[in-house]
Protein backbone atom coordinates (compact mmCIF):
# COMPACT_ATOMS: atom_id res chain seq x y z
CA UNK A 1 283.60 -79.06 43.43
CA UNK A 2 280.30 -78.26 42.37
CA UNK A 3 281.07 -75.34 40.46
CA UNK A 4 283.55 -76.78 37.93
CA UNK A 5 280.92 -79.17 36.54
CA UNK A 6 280.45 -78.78 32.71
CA UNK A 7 283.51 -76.48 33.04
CA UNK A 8 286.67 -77.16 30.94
CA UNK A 9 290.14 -78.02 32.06
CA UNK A 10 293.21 -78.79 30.25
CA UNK A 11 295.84 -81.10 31.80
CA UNK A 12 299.08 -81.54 29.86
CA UNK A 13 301.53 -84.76 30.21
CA UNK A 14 298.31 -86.78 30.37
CA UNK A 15 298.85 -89.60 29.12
CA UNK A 16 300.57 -91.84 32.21
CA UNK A 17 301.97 -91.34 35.90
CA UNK A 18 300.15 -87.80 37.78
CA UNK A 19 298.44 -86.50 34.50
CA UNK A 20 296.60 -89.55 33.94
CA UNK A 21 295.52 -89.63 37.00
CA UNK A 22 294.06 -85.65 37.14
CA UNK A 23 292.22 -87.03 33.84
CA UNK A 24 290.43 -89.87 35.52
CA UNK A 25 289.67 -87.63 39.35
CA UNK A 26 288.44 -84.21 37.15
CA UNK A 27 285.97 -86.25 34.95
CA UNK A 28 284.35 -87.44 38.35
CA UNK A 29 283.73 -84.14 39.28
CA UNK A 30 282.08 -83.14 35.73
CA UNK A 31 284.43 -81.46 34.12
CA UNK A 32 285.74 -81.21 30.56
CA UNK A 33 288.90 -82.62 30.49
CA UNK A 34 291.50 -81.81 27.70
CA UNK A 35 294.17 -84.44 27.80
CA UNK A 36 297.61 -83.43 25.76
CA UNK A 37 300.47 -85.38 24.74
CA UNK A 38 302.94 -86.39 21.71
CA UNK A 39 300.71 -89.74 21.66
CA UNK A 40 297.61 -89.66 21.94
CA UNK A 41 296.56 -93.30 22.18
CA UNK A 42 296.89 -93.86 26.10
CA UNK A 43 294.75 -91.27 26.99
CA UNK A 44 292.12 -92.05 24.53
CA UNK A 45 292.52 -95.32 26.33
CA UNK A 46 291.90 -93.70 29.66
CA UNK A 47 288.59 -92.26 28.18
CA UNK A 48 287.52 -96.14 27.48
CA UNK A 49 287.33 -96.88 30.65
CA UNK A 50 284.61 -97.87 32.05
CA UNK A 51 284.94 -95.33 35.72
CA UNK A 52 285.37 -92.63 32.94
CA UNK A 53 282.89 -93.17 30.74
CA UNK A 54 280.25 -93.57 33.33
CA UNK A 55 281.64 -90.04 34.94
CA UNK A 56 279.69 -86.79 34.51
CA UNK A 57 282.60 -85.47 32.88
CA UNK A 58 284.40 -86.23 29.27
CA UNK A 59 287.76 -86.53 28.67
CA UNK A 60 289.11 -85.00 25.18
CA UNK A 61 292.94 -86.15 23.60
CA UNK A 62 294.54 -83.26 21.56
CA UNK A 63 297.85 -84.38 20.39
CA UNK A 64 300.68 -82.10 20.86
CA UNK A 65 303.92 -81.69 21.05
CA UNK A 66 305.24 -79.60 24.36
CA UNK A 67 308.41 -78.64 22.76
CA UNK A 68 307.09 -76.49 19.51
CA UNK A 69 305.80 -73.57 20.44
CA UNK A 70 303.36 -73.76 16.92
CA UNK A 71 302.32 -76.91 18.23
CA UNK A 72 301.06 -75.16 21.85
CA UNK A 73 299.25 -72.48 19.99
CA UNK A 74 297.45 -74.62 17.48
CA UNK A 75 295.92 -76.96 20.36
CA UNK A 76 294.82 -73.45 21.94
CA UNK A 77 292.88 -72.62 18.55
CA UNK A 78 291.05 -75.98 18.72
CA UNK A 79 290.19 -74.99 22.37
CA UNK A 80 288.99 -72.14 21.09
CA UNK A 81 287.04 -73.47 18.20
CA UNK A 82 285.96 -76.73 20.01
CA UNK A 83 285.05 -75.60 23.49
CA UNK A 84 284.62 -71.96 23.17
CA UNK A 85 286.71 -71.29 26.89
CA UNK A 86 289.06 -72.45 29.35
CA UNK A 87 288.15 -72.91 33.47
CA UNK A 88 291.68 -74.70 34.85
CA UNK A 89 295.19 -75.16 33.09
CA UNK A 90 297.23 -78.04 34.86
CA UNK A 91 301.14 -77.79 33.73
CA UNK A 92 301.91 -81.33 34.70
CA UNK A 93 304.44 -82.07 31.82
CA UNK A 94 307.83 -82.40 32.97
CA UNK A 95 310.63 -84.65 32.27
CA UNK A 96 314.22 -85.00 32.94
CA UNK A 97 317.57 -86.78 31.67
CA UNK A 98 320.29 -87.63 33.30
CA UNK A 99 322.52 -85.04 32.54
CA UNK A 100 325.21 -83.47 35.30
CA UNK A 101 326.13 -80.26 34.52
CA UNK A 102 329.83 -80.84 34.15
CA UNK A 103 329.65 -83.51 31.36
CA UNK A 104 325.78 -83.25 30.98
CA UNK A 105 324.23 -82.75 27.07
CA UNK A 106 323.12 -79.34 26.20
CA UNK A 107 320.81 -80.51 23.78
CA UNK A 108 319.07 -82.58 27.21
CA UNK A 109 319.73 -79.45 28.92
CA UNK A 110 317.34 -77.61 26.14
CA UNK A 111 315.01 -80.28 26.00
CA UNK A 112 314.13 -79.78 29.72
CA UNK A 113 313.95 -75.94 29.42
CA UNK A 114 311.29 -76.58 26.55
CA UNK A 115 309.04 -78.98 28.32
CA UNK A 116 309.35 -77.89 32.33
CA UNK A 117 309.83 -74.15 31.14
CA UNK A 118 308.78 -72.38 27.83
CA UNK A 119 305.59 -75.29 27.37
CA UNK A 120 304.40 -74.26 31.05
CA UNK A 121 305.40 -70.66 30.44
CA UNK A 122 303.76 -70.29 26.86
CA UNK A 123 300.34 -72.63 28.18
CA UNK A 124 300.12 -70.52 30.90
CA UNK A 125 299.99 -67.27 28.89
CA UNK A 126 297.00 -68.74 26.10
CA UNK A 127 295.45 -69.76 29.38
CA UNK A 128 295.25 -66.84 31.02
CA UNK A 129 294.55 -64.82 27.88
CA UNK A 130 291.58 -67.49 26.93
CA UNK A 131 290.11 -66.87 30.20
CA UNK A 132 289.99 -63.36 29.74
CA UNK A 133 288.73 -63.16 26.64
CA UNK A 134 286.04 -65.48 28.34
CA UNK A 135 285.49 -63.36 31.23
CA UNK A 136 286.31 -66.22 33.30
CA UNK A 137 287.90 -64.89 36.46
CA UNK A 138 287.81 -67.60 38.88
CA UNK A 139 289.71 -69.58 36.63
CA UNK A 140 293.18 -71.82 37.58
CA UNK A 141 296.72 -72.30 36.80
CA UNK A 142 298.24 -74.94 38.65
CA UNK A 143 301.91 -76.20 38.50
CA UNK A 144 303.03 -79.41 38.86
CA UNK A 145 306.21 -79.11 40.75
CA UNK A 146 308.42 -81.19 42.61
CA UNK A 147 310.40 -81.30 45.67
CA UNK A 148 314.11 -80.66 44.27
CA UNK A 149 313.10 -77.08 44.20
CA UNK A 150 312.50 -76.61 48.26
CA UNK A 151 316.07 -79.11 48.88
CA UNK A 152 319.61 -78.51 49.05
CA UNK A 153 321.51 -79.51 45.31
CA UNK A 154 324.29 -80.93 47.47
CA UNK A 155 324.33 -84.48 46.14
CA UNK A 156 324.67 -85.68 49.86
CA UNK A 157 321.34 -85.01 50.27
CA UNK A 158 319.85 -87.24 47.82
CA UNK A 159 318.46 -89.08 50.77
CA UNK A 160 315.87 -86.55 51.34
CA UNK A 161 314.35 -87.74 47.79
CA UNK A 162 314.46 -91.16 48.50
CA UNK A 163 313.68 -91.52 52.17
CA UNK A 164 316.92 -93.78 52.73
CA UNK A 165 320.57 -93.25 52.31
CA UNK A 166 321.89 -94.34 48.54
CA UNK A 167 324.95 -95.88 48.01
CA UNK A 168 327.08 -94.89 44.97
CA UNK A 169 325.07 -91.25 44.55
CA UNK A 170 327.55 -90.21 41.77
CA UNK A 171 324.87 -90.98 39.33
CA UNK A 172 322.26 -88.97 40.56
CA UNK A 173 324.21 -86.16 39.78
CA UNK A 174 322.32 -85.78 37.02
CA UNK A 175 319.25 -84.43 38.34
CA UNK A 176 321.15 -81.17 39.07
CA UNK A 177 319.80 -79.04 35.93
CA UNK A 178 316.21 -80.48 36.37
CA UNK A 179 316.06 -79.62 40.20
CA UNK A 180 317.38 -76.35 38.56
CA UNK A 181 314.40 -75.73 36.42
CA UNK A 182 311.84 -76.45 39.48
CA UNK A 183 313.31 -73.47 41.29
CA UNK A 184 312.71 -71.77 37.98
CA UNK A 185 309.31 -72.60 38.54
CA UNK A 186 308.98 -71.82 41.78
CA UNK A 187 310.08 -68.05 40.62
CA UNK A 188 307.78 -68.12 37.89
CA UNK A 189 304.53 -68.98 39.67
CA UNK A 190 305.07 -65.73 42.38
CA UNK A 191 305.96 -63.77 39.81
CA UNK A 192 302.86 -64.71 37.46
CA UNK A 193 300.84 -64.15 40.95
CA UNK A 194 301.90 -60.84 40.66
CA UNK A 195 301.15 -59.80 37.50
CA UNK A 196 297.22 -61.09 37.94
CA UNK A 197 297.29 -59.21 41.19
CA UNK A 198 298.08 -56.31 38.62
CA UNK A 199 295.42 -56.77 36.16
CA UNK A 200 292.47 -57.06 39.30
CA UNK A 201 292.26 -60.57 38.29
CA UNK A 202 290.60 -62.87 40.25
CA UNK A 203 292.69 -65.56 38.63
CA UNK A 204 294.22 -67.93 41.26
CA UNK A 205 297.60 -69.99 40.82
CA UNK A 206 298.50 -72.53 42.89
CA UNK A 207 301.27 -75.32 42.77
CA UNK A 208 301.60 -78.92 43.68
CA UNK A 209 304.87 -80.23 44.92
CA UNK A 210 304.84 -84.08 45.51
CA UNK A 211 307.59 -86.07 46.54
CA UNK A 212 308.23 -89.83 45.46
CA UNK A 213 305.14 -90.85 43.28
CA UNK A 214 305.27 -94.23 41.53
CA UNK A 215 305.21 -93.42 37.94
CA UNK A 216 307.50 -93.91 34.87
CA UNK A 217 309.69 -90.79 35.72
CA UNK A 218 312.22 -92.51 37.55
CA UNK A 219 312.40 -94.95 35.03
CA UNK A 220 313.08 -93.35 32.33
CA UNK A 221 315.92 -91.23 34.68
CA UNK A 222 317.41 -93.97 35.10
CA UNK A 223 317.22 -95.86 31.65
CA UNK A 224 320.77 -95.67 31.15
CA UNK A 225 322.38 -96.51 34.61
CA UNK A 226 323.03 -100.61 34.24
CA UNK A 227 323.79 -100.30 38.52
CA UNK A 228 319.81 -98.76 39.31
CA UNK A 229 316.57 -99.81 38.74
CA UNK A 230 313.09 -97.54 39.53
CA UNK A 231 311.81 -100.45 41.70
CA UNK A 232 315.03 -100.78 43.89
CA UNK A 233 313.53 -97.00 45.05
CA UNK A 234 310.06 -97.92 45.18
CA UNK A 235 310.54 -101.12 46.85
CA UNK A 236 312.44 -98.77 49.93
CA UNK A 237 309.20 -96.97 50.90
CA UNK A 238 305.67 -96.61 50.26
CA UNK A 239 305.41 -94.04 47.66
CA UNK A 240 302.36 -91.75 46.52
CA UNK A 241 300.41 -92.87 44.24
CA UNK A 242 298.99 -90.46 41.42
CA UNK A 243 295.63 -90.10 42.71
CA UNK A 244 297.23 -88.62 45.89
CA UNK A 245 298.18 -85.72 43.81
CA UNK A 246 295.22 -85.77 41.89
CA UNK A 247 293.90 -85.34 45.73
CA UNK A 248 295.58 -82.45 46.24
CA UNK A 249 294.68 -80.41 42.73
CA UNK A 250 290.65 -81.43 44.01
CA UNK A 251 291.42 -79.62 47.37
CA UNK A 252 292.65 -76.87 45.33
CA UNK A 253 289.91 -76.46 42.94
CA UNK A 254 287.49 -76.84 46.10
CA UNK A 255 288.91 -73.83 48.54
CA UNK A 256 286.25 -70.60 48.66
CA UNK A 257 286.76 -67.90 46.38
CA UNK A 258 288.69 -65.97 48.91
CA UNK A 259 291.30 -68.39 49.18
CA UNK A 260 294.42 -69.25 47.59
CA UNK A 261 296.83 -71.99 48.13
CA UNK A 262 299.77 -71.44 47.19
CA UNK A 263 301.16 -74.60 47.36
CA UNK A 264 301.07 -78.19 48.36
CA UNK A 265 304.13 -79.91 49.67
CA UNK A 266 303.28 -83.39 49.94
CA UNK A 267 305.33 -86.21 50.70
CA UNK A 268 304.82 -90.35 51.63
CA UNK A 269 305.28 -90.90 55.29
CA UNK A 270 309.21 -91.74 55.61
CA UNK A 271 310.20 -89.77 53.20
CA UNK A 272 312.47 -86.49 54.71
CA UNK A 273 314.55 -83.43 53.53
């Protein structure tokens, strides 16, 4: 991890769960970490603390909203302007409602495409085109995935998520369009692959794919089903944590220049397919 010190990285979704938690591990390692969100406060918070102030790295907030595309584009100006390149771009925003497909909200339906799709789609393109401009070609884009992309959609298999069998899985029907737009992903990241293979670009992209993590995404899932809670889940099994990821995205960064992982599955012990 040596060579990333002093080098810049933006992580988006920063504020809580995984993102926060890339803030706090990159800033160990020296980097310059740009931390986006709609609200900036938490992760201005995070840069108050005292394990990240006494890092060799800083962490940066730069408010902005995932789902305008003017929004994306102005925060890559003030990277620009304010730290003159880009090293690493984490896509770790994502969210999802619960929304089946057959009675599901369009405009929820939209709202996901625009965060887990165009925002990773659109940062990944300034990224790419910063670091070229740069001449930076050992640079990083790394997804934040998740494990409904490598499962079956057959809501009878909702037990590989969890790690147990759940009763009453009519509800979780309404993860369908989300797991939808991780396979997106999924075809997105080879594809981008190829198109830096094009270009002679030394470039790498790599993905992270975790499976139960303790943060506030279940929770808000579930926010309007009176029968669930998030801790009934987490109190099944012992679930990652968000440094575990941030774990992973360090192993990632730290692989020779002639390697390229493609990407990490990684799941707490108990939990299967």
């Amino acid at each position: 991890m040596e060579r990333w010190s002093g080098r810049v990285a933006l992580v988006t979704g920063a504020s809580v769960g995984i993102g926060a938690g890339l803030c706090r591990a990159l800033v160990q390692h020296g980097m310059v970490v740009i931390g986006c969100a709609r609200s900036v406060e938490k992760i201005r918070a995070i840069a108050e603390e005292d394990a990240v102030k006494a890092a060799p790295g800083k962490l940066v907030a730069i408010k902005c909203d995932l789902t305008q595309e003017s929004e994306i584009l102005s925060m890559f100006d003030e990277i620009r302007r304010t730290f003159g390149r880009l090293d690493v771009c984490i896509n770790n925003a994502g969210l999802s409602h619960n929304t089946p497909l057959l009675t599901g909200k369009p405009s929820d339906w939209k709202n996901m495409l625009d965060v887990n799709i165009m925002a990773l789609c659109i940062c990944t393109q300034q990224s790419v085109k910063l670091m070229l401009e740069k001449g930076i070609h050992d640079g990083f884009i790394i997804h934040i995935s998740s494990l409904p992309q490598d499962a079956p959609l057959e809501i009878e298999t909702w037990s590989f998520l969890w790690g147990h069998r759940i009763e009453n899985l009519t509800g979780m029907m309404g993860i369908n369009f989300y797991s939808g737009t991780k396979f997106m992903v999924r075809a997105l990241t080879e594809g981008l692959r190829r198109e830096l293979k094009a270009l002679n670009s030394h470039i790498r992209i790599s993905s992270v794919s975790p499976g139960m993590v303790t943060t506030e995404f279940l929770g808000n899932f579930l926010k309007d089903d009176s029968t669930r809670k998030a801790s009934d889940f987490y109190d099944s099994i012992e679930t990652l944590q968000p440094k575990d990821i941030a774990d992973s995205v360090l192993y990632i960064l730290s692989v020779p220049l002639h390697v390229e992982v493609h990407d990490i599955i990684i799941r707490p012990y108990g939990q299967t397919m």
